[in-house]
Protein backbone atom coordinates (compact mmCIF):
# COMPACT_ATOMS: atom_id res chain seq x y z
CA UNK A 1 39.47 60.70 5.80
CA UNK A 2 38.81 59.00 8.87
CA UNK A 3 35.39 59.53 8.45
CA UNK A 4 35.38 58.13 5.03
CA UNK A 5 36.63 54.85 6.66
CA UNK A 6 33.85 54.58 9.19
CA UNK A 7 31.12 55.24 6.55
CA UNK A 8 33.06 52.20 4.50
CA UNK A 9 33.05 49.83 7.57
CA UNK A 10 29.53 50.82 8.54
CA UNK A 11 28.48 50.18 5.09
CA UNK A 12 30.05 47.13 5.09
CA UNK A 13 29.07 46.01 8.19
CA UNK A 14 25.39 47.05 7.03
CA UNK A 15 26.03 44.46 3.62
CA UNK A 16 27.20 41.92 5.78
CA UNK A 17 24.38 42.16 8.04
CA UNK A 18 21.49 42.20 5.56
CA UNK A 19 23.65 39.09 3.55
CA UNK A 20 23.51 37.59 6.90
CA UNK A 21 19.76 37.93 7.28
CA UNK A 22 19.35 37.20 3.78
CA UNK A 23 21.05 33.70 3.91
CA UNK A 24 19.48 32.84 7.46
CA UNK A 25 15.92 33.25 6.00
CA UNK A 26 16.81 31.46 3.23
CA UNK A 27 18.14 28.57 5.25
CA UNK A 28 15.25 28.75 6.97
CA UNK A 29 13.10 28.54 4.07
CA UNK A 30 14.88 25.95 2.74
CA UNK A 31 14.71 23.67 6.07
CA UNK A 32 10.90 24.46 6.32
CA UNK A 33 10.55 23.25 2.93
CA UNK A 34 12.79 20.09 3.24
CA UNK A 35 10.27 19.38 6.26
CA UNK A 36 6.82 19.67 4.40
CA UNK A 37 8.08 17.53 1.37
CA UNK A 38 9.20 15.05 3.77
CA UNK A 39 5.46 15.10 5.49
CA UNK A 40 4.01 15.38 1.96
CA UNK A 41 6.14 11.65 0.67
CA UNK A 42 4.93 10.15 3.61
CA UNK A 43 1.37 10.79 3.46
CA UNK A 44 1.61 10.14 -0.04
CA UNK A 45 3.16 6.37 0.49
CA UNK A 46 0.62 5.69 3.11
CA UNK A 47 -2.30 6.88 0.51
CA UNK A 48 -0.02 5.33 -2.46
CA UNK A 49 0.28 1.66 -0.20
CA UNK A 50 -3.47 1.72 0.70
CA UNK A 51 -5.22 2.52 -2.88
CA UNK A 52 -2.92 -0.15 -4.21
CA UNK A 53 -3.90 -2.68 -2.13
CA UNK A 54 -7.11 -2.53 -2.48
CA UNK A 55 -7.48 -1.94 -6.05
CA UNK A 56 -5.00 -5.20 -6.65
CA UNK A 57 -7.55 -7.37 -4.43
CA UNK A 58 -10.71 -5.71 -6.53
CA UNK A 59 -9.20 -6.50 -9.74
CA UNK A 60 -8.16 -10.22 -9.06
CA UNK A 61 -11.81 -10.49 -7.72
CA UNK A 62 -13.40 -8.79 -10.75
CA UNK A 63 -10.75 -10.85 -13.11
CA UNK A 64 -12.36 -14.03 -11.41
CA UNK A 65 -16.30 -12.89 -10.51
CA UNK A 66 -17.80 -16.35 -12.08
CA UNK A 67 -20.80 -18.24 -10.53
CA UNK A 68 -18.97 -19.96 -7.44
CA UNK A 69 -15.49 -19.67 -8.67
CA UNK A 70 -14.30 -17.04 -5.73
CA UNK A 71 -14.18 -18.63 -1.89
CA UNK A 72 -12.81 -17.15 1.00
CA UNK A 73 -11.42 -20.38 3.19
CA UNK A 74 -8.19 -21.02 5.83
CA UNK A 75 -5.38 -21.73 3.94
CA UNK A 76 -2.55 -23.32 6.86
CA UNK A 77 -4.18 -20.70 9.33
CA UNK A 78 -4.33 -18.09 7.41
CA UNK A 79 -7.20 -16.77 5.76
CA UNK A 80 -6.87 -16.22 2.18
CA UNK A 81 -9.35 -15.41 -1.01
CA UNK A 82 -9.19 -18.54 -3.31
CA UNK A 83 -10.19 -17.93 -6.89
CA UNK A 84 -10.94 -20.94 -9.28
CA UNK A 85 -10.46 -21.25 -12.56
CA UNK A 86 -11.05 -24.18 -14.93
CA UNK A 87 -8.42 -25.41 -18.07
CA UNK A 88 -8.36 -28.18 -19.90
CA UNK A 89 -10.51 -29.61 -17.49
CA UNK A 90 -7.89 -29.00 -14.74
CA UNK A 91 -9.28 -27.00 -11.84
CA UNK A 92 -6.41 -24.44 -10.67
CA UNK A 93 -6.67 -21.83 -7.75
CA UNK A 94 -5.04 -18.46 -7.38
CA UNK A 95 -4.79 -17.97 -3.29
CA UNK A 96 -4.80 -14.09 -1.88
CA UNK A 97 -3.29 -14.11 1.65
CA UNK A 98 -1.28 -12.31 3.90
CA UNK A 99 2.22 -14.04 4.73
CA UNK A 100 5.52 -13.09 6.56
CA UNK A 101 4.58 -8.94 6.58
CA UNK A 102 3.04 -9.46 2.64
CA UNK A 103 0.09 -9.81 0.59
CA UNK A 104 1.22 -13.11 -1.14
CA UNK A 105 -0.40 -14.57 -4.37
CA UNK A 106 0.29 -18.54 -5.30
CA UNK A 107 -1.23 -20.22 -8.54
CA UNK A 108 -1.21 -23.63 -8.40
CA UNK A 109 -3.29 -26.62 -9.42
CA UNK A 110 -5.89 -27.26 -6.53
CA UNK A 111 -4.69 -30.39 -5.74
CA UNK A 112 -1.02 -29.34 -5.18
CA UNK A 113 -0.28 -29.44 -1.42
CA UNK A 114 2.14 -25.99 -1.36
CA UNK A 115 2.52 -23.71 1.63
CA UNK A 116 1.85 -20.45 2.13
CA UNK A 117 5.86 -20.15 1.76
CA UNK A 118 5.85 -21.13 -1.81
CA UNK A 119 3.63 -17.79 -2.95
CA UNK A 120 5.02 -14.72 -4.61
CA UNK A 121 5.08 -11.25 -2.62
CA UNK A 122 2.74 -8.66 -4.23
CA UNK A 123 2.68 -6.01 -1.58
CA UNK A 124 4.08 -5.60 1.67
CA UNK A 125 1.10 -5.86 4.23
CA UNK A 126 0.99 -6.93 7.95
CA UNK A 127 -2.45 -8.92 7.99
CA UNK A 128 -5.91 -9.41 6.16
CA UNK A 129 -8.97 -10.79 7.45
CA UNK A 130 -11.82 -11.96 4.70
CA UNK A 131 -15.29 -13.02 5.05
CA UNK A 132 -17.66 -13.88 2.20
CA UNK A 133 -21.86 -14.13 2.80
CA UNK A 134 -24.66 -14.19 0.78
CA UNK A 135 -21.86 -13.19 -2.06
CA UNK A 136 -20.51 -10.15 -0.23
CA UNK A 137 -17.12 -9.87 0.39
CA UNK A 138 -15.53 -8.18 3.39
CA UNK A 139 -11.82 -7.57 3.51
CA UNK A 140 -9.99 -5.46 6.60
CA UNK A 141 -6.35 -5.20 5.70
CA UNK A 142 -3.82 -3.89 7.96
CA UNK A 143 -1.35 -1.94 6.23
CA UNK A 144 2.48 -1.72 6.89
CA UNK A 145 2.08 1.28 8.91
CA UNK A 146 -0.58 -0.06 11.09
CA UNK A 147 -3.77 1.83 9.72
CA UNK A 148 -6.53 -0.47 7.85
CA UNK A 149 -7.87 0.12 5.03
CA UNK A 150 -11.21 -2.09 4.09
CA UNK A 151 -12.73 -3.83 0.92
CA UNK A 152 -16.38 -4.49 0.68
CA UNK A 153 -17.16 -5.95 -2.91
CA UNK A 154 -20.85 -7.80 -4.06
CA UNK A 155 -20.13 -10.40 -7.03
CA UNK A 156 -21.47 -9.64 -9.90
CA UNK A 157 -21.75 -13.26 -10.36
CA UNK A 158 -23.97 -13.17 -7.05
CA UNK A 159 -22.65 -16.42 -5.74
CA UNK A 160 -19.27 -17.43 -4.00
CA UNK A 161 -18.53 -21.17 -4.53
CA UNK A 162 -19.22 -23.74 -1.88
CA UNK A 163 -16.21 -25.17 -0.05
């Protein structure tokens, strides 16, 4: 009888053992798993921030590409892409620039005298730097995390406007 009892207890010491090696490779499984997801969302928001970026400023520059409608000029010390647009025989502008930690976007008329306050937040970005030559344009911008992503478009148009 007493034997019976120590085969019981070893047996369930033996179940209790393998549930407790069961349940710490599981934890472990599911901590290793918790971690690579985690790595996974980030580099996926980094990619995710980047592409969109660019592909906003390469659409508003496509939407625009007219003989010299598209400038890249200071706009209160920043530098911003200025794309014109005629209506009614009213010139307006749509300004592209980089404002307060965000890619900013105002449409106004071109003779409004707004700020770079007054624009609407597109995307959150921490600085962009534009040049436009022989109707190339350059763009480095500096995404929230700190890397850069950069923008090199030719108009189709083949001419920026003269400011």
């Amino acid at each position: 009888m007493k034997n019976e009892q120590k085969q019981l207890k070893m047996g369930s010491l033996l179940a209790l053992m393998v549930f407790g090696v069961f349940a710490a490779c599981l934890l472990f499984l599911l901590l290793t798993g918790a971690d690579v997801y985690q790595k996974m969302r980030q580099r996926d928001t980094a990619t995710y921030e980047s592409r969109t970026a660019v592909q906003y400023m390469t659409t508003r520059v496509h939407q625009a590409d007219r003989a010299e409608s598209i400038t890249a000029e200071a706009f209160d010390g920043l530098d911003a892409l200025v794309l014109r647009e005629e209506i009614g025989g009213e010139t307006y502008e749509t300004k592209l620039y980089c404002y307060d930690g965000w890619l900013t976007e105002l449409y106004a008329a071109a003779d409004s005298d707004l700020s770079p306050a007054d624009g609407e937040k597109i995307l959150e970005l921490k600085g962009l730097e534009l040049s436009l030559q022989d109707g190339l344009l350059q763009a480095k911008l500096t995404l929230p995390d700190g890397k850069e992503a950069d923008l090199s478009l030719q108009l189709r148009s083949g001419r920026e406007a003269v400011s």
